[in-house]
N, C-alpha and C. Protein backbone atom coordinates (compact mmCIF):
# COMPACT_ATOMS: atom_id res chain seq x y z
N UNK A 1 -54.66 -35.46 -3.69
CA UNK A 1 -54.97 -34.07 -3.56
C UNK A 1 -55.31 -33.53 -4.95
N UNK A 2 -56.28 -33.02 -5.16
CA UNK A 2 -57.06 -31.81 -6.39
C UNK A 2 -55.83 -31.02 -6.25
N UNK A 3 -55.82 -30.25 -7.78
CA UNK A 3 -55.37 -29.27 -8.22
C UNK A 3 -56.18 -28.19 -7.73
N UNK A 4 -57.04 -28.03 -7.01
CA UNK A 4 -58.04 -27.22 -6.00
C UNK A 4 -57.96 -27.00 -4.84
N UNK A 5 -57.25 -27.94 -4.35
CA UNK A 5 -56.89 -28.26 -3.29
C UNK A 5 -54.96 -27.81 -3.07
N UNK A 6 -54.31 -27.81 -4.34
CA UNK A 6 -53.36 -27.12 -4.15
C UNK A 6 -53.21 -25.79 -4.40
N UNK A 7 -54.05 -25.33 -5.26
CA UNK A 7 -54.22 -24.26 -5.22
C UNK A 7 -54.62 -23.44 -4.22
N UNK A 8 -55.20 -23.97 -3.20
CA UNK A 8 -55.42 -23.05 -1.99
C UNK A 8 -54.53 -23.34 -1.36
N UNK A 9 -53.74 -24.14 -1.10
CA UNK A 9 -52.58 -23.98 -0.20
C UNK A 9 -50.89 -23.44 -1.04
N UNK A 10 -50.95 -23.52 -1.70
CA UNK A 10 -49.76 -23.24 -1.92
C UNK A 10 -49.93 -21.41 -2.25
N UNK A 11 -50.88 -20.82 -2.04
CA UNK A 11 -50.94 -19.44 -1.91
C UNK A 11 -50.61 -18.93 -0.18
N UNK A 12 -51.10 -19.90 -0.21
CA UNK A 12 -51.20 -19.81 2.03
C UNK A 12 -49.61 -20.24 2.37
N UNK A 13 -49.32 -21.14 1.70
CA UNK A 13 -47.86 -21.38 2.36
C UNK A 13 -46.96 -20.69 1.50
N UNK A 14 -47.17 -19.64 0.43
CA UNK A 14 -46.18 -18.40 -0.06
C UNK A 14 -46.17 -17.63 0.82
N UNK A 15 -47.67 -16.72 1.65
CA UNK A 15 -47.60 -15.98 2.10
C UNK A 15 -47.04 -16.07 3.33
N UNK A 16 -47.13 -17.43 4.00
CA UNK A 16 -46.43 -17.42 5.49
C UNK A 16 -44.87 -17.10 5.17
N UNK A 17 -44.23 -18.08 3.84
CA UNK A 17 -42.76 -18.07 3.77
C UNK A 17 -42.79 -16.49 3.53
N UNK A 18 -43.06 -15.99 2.76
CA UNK A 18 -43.30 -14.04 2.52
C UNK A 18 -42.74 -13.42 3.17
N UNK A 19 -44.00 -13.92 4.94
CA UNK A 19 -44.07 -12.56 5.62
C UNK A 19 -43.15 -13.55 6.65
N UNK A 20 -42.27 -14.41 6.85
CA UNK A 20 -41.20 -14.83 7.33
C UNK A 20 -40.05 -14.00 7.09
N UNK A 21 -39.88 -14.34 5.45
CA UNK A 21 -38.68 -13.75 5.04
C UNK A 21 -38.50 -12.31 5.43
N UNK A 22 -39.88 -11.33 5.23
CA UNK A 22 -40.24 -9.97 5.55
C UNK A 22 -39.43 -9.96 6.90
N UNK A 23 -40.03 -10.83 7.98
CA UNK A 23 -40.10 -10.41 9.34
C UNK A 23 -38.51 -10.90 9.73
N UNK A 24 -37.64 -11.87 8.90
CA UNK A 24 -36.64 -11.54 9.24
C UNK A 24 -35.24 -10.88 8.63
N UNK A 25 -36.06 -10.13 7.30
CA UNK A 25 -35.15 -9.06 6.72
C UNK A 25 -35.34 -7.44 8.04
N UNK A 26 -36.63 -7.36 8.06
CA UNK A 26 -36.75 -6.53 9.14
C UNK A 26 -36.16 -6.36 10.41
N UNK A 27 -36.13 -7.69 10.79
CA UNK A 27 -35.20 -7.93 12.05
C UNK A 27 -33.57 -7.49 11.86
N UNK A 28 -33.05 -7.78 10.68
CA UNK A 28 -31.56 -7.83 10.50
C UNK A 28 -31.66 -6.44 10.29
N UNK A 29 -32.19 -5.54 9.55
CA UNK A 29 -32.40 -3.95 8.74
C UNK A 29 -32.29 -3.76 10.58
N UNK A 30 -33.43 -3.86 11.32
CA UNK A 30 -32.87 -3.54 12.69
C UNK A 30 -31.75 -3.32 13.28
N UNK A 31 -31.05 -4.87 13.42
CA UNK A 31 -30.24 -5.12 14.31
C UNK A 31 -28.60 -4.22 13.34
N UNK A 32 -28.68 -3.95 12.28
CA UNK A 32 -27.70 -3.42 11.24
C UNK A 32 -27.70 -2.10 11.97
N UNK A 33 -29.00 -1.40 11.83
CA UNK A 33 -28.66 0.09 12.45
C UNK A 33 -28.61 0.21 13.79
N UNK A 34 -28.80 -0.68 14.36
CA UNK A 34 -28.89 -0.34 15.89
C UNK A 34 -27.48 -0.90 16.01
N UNK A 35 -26.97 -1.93 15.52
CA UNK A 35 -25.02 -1.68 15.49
C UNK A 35 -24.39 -1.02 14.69
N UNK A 36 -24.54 -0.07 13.97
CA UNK A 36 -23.82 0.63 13.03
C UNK A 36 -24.09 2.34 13.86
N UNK A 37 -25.74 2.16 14.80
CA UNK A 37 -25.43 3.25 15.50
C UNK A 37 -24.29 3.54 16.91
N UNK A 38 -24.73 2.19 17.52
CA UNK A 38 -23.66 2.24 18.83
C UNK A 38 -22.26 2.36 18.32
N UNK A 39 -21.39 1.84 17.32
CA UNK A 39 -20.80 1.79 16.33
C UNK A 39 -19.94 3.24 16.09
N UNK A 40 -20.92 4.12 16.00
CA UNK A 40 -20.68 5.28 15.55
C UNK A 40 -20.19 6.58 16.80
N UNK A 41 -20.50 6.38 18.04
CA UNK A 41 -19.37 7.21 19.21
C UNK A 41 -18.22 6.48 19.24
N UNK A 42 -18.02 5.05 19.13
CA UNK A 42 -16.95 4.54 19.61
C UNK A 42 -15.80 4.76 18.20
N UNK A 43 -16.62 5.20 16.89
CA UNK A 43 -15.78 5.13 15.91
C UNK A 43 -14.72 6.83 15.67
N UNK A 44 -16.09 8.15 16.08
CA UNK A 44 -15.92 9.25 16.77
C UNK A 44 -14.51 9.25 17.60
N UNK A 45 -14.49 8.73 18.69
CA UNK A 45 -13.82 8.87 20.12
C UNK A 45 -12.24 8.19 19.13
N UNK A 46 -12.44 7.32 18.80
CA UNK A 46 -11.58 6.32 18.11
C UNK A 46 -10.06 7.58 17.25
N UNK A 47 -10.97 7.66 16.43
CA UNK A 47 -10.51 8.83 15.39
C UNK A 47 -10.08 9.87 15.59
N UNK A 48 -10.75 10.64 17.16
CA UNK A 48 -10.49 11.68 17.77
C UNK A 48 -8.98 11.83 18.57
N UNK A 49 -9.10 10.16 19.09
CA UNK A 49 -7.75 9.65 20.04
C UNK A 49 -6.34 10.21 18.92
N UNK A 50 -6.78 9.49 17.44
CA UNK A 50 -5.86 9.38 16.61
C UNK A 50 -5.67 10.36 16.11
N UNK A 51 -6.73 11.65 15.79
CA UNK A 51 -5.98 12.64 15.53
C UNK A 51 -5.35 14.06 16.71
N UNK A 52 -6.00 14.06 18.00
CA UNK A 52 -4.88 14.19 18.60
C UNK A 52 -3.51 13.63 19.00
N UNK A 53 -3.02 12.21 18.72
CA UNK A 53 -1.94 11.71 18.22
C UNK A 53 -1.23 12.42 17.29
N UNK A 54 -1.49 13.03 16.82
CA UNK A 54 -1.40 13.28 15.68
C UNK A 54 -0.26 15.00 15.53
N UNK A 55 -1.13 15.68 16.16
CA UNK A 55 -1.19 17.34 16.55
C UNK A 55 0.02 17.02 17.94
N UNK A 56 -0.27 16.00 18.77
CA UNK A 56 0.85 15.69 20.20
C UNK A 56 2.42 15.90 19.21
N UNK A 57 2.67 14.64 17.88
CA UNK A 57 3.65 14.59 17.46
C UNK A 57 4.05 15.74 16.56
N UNK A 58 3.07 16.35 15.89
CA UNK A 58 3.33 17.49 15.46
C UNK A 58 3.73 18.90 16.30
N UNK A 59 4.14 18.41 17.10
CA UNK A 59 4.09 19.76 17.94
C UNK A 59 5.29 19.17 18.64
N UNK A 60 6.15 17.99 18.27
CA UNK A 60 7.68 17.47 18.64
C UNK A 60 7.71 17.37 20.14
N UNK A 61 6.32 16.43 20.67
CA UNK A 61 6.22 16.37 21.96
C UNK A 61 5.79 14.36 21.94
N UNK A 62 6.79 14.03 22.31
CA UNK A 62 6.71 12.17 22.04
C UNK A 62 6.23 11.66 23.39
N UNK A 63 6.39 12.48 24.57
CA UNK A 63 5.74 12.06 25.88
C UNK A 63 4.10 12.09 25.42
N UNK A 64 3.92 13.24 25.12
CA UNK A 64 2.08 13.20 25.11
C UNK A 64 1.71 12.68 23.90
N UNK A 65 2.24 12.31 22.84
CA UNK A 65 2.34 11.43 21.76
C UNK A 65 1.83 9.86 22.26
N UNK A 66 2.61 9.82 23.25
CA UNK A 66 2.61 8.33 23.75
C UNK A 66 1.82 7.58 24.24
N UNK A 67 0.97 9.08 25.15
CA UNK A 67 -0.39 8.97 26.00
C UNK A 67 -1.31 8.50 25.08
N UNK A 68 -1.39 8.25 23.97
CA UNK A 68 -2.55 7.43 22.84
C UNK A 68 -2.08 6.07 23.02
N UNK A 69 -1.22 5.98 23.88
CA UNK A 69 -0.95 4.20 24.02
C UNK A 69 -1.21 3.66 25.37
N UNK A 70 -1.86 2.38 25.75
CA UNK A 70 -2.31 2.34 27.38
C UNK A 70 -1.10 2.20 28.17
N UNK A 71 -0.82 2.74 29.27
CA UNK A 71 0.59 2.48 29.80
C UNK A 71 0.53 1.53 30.67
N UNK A 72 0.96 0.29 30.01
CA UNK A 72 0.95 -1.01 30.60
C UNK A 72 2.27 -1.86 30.02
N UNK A 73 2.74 -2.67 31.00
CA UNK A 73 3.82 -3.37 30.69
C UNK A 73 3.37 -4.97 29.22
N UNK A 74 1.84 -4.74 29.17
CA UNK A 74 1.39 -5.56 28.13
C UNK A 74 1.41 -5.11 26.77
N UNK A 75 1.18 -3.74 26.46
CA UNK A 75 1.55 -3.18 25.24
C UNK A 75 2.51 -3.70 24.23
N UNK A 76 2.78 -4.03 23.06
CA UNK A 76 3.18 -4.69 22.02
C UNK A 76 3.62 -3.45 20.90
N UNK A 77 4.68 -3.09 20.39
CA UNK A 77 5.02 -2.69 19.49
C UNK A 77 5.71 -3.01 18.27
N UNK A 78 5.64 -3.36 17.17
CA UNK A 78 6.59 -3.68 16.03
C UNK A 78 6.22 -2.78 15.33
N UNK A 79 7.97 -2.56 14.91
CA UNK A 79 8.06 -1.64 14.01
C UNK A 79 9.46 -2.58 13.20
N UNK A 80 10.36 -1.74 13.57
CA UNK A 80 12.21 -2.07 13.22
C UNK A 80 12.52 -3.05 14.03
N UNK A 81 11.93 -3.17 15.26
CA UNK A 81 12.12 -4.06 16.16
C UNK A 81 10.92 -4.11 17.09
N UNK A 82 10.78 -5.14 17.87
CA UNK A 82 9.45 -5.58 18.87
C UNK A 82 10.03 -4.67 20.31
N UNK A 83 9.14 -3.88 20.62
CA UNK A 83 9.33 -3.01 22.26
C UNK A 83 7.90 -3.69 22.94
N UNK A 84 8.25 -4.16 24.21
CA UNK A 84 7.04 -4.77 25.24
C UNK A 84 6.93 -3.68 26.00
N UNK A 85 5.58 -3.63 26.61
CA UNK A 85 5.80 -2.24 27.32
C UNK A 85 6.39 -0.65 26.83
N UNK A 86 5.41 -0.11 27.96
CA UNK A 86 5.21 1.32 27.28
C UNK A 86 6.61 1.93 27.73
N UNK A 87 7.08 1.84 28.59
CA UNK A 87 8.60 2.52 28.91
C UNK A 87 9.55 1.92 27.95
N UNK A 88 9.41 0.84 27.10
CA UNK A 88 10.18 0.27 25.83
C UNK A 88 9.80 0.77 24.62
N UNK A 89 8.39 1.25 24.51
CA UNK A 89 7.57 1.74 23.54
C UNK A 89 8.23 3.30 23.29
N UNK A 90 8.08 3.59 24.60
CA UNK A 90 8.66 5.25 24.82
C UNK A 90 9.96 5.40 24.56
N UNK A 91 10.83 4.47 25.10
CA UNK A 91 12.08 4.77 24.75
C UNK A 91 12.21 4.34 23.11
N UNK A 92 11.91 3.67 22.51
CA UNK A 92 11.90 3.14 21.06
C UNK A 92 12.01 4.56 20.08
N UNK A 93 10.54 4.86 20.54
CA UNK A 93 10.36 6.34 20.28
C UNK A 93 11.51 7.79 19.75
N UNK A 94 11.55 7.79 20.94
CA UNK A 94 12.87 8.62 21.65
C UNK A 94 14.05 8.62 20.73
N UNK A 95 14.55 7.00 20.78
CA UNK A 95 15.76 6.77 19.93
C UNK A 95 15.86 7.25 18.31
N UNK A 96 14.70 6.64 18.13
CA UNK A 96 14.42 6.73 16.59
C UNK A 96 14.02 8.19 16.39
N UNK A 97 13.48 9.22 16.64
CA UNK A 97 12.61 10.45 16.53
C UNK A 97 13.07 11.66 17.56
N UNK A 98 14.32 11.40 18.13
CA UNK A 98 14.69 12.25 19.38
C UNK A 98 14.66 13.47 18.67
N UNK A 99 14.73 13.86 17.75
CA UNK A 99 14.54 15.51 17.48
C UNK A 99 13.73 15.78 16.75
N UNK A 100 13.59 17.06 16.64
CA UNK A 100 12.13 17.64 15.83
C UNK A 100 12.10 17.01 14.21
N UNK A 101 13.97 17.33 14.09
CA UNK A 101 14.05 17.17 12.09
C UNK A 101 13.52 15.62 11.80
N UNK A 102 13.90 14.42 13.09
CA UNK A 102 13.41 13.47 12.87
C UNK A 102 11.54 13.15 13.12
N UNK A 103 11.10 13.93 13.55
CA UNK A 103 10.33 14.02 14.08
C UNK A 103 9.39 14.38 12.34
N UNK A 104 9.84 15.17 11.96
CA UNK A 104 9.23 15.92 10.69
C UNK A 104 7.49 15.90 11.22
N UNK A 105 6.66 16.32 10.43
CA UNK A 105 5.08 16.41 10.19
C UNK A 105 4.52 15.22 10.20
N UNK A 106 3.77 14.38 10.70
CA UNK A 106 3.07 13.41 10.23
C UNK A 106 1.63 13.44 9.74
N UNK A 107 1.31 13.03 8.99
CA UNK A 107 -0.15 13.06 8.50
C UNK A 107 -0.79 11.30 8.65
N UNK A 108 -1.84 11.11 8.73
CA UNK A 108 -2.65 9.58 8.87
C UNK A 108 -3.58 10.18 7.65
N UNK A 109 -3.89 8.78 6.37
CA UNK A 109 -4.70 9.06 5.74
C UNK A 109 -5.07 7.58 5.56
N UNK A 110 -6.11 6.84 5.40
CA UNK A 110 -7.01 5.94 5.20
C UNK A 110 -7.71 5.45 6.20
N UNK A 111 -7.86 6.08 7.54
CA UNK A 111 -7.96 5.52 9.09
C UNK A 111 -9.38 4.89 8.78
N UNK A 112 -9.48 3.84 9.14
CA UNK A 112 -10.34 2.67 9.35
C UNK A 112 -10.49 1.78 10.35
N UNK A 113 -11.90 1.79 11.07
CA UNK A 113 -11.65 1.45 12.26
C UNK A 113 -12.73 0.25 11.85
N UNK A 114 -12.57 -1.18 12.94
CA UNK A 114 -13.52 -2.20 13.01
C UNK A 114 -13.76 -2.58 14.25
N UNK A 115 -14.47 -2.27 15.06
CA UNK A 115 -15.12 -2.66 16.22
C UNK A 115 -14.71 -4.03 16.14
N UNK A 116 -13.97 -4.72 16.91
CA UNK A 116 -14.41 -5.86 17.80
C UNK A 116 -15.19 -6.23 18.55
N UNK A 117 -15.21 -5.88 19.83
CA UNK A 117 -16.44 -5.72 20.35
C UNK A 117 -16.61 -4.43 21.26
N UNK A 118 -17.29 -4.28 22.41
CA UNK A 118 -17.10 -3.25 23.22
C UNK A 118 -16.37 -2.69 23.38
N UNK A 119 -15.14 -2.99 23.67
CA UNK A 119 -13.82 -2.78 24.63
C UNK A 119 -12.73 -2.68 23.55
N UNK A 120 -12.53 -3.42 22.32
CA UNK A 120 -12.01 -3.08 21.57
C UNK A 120 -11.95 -3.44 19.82
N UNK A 121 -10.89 -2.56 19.41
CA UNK A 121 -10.97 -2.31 18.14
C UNK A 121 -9.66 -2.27 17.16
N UNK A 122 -9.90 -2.45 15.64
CA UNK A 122 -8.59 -1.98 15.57
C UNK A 122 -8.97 -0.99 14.46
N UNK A 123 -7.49 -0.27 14.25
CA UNK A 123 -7.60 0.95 13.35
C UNK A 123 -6.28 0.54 12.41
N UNK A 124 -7.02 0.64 10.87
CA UNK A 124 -5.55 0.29 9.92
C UNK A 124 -5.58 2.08 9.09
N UNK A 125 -4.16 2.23 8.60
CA UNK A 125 -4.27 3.38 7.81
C UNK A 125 -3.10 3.50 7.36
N UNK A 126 -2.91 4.54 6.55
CA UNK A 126 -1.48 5.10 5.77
C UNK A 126 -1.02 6.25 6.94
N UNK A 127 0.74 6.10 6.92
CA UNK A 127 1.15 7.60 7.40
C UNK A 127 2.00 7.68 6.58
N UNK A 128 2.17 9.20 6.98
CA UNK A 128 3.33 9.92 5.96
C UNK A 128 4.02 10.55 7.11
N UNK A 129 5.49 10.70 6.96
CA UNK A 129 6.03 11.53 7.73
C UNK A 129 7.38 12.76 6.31
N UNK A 130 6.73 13.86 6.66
CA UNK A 130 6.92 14.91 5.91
C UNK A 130 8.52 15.06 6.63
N UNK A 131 10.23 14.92 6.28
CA UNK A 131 11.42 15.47 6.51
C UNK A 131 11.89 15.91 5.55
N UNK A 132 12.81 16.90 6.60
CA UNK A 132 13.97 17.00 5.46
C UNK A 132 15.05 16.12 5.38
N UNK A 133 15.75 16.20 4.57
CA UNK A 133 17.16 14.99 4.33
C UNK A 133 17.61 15.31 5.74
N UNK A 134 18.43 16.20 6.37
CA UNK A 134 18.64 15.73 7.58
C UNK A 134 17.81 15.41 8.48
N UNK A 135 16.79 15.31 8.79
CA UNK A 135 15.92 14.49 9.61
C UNK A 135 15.72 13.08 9.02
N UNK A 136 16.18 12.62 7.65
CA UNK A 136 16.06 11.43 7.70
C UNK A 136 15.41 11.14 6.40
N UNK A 137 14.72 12.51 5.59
CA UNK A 137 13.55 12.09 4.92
C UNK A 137 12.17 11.64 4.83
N UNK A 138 11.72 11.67 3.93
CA UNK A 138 10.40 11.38 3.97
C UNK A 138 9.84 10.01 4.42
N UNK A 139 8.93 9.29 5.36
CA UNK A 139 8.99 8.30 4.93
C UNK A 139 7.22 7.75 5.03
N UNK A 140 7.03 6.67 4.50
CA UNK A 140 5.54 6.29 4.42
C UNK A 140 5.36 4.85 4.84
N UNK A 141 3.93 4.72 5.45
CA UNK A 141 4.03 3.18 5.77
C UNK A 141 2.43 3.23 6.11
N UNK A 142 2.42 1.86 6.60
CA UNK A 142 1.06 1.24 6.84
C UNK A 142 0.91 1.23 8.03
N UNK A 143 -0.46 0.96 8.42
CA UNK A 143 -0.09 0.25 10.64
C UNK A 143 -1.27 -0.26 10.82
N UNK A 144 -1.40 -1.11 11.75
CA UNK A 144 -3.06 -1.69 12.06
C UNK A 144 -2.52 -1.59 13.74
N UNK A 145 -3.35 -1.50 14.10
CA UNK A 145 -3.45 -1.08 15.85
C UNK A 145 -5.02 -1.82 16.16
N UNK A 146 -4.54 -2.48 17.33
CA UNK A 146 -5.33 -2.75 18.67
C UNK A 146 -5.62 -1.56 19.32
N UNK A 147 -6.80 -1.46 19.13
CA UNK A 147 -7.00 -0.13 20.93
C UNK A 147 -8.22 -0.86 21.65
N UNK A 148 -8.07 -0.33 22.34
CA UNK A 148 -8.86 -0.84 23.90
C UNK A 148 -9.43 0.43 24.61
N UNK A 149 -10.56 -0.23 25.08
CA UNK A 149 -12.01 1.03 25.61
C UNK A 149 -11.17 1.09 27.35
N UNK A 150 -10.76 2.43 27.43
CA UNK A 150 -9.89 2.18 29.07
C UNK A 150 -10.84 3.37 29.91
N UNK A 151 -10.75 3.12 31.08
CA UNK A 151 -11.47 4.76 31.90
C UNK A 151 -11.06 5.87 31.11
N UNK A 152 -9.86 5.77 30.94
CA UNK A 152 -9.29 6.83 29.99
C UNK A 152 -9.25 7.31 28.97
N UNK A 153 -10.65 6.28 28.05
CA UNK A 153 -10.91 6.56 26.46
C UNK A 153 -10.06 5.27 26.03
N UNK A 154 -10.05 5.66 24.51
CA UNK A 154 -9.26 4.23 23.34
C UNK A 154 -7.96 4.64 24.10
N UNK A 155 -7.36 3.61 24.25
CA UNK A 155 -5.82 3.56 24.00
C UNK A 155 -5.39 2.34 23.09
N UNK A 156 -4.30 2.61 22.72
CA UNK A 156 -3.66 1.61 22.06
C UNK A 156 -2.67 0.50 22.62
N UNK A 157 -3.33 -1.08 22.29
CA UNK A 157 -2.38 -2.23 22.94
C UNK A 157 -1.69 -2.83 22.07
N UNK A 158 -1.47 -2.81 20.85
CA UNK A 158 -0.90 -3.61 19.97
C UNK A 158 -1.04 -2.37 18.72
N UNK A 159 0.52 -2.44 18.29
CA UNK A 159 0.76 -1.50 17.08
C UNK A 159 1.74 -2.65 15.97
N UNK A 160 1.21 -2.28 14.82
CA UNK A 160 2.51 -3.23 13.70
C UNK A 160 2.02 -2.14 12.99
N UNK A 161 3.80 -1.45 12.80
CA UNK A 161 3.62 -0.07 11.63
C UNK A 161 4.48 -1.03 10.63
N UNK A 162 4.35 -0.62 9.43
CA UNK A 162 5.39 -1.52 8.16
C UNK A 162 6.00 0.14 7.89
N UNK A 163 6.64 0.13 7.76
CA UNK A 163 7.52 1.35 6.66
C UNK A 163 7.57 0.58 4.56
N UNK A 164 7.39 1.69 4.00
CA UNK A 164 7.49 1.09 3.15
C UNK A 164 8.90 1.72 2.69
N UNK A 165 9.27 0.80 1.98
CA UNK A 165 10.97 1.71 1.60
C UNK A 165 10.74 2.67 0.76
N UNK A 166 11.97 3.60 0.56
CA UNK A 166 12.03 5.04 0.31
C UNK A 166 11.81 4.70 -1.24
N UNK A 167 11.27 5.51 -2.51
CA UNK A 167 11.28 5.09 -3.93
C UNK A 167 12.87 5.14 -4.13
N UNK A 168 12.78 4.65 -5.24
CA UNK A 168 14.05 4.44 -6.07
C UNK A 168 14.16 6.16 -6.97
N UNK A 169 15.21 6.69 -6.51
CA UNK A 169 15.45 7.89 -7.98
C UNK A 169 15.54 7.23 -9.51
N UNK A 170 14.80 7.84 -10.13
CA UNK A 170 15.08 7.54 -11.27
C UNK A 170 16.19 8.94 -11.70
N UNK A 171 16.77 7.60 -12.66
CA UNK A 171 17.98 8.08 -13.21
C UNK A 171 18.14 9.40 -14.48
């Protein structure tokens, strides 16, 4: 083969690899927003679940608190201890938080959600729960949650909250 002969082809076989690479950066730039749009009600609805969670417990009401969790005997909770099921979930609740002082304010701050797929997702974030010493104090922690796409909107199937321990006073 001439150096004439490569020269005409190796311009011809840049441009095919080119408009390859083009046609499948284009494709992905596609398929990115067209999942980052569907993406975006389920992330909405998601967030919405969690911050009426939110306003339920602030308002020292742990029944409709609870309703952000699916009420199924499959539900998973760890916290202090593992509760199966939502009537274990609920009573868990109850024990630990039975009054308002325990109950204190809660706030969620880092909520982050990742689609799994359709049906479900999980959400990690920080809480704070605002007490006074007799309610128990302040306390803060982490959580990642399972929720699941139900007739009923997200609910939640799997919760692991961590508490982080209380600081140390300095002396």
């Amino acid at each position: 083969m001439t150096s004439a002969h490569r020269a005409i082809r190796v311009p011809h076989v840049s441009l095919l690899r080119r408009g390859f690479a083009a046609a499948v950066f284009i494709a992905a730039a596609l398929f990115i927003t067209l999942h980052a749009t569907a993406q975006a009600p389920a992330d909405a609805a998601i967030r919405a679940m969690m911050l009426k969670s939110v306003d339920d417990w602030n308002r020292h009401d742990i029944d409709t608190f609870a309703t952000s969790y699916k009420n199924s005997p499959d539900i998973l909770f760890i916290g202090r201890k593992v509760s199966r099921g939502y009537d274990q979930m609920v009573a868990t609740y109850k024990s630990a938080y039975g009054t308002p002082e325990k109950m204190g304010t809660l706030t969620f701050t880092e909520l982050e959600t990742q689609p799994l797929d359709a049906n479900f997702a999980t959400v990690t974030g920080h809480f704070h729960l605002e007490r006074t010493a007799a309610g128990g104090g302040n306390a803060d922690g982490y959580f990642l949650l399972v929720v699941e796409h139900t007739a009923a909107g997200w609910k939640i199937v799997r919760d692991d909250s961590t508490s982080l321990p209380p600081p140390t006073p300095k002396p």
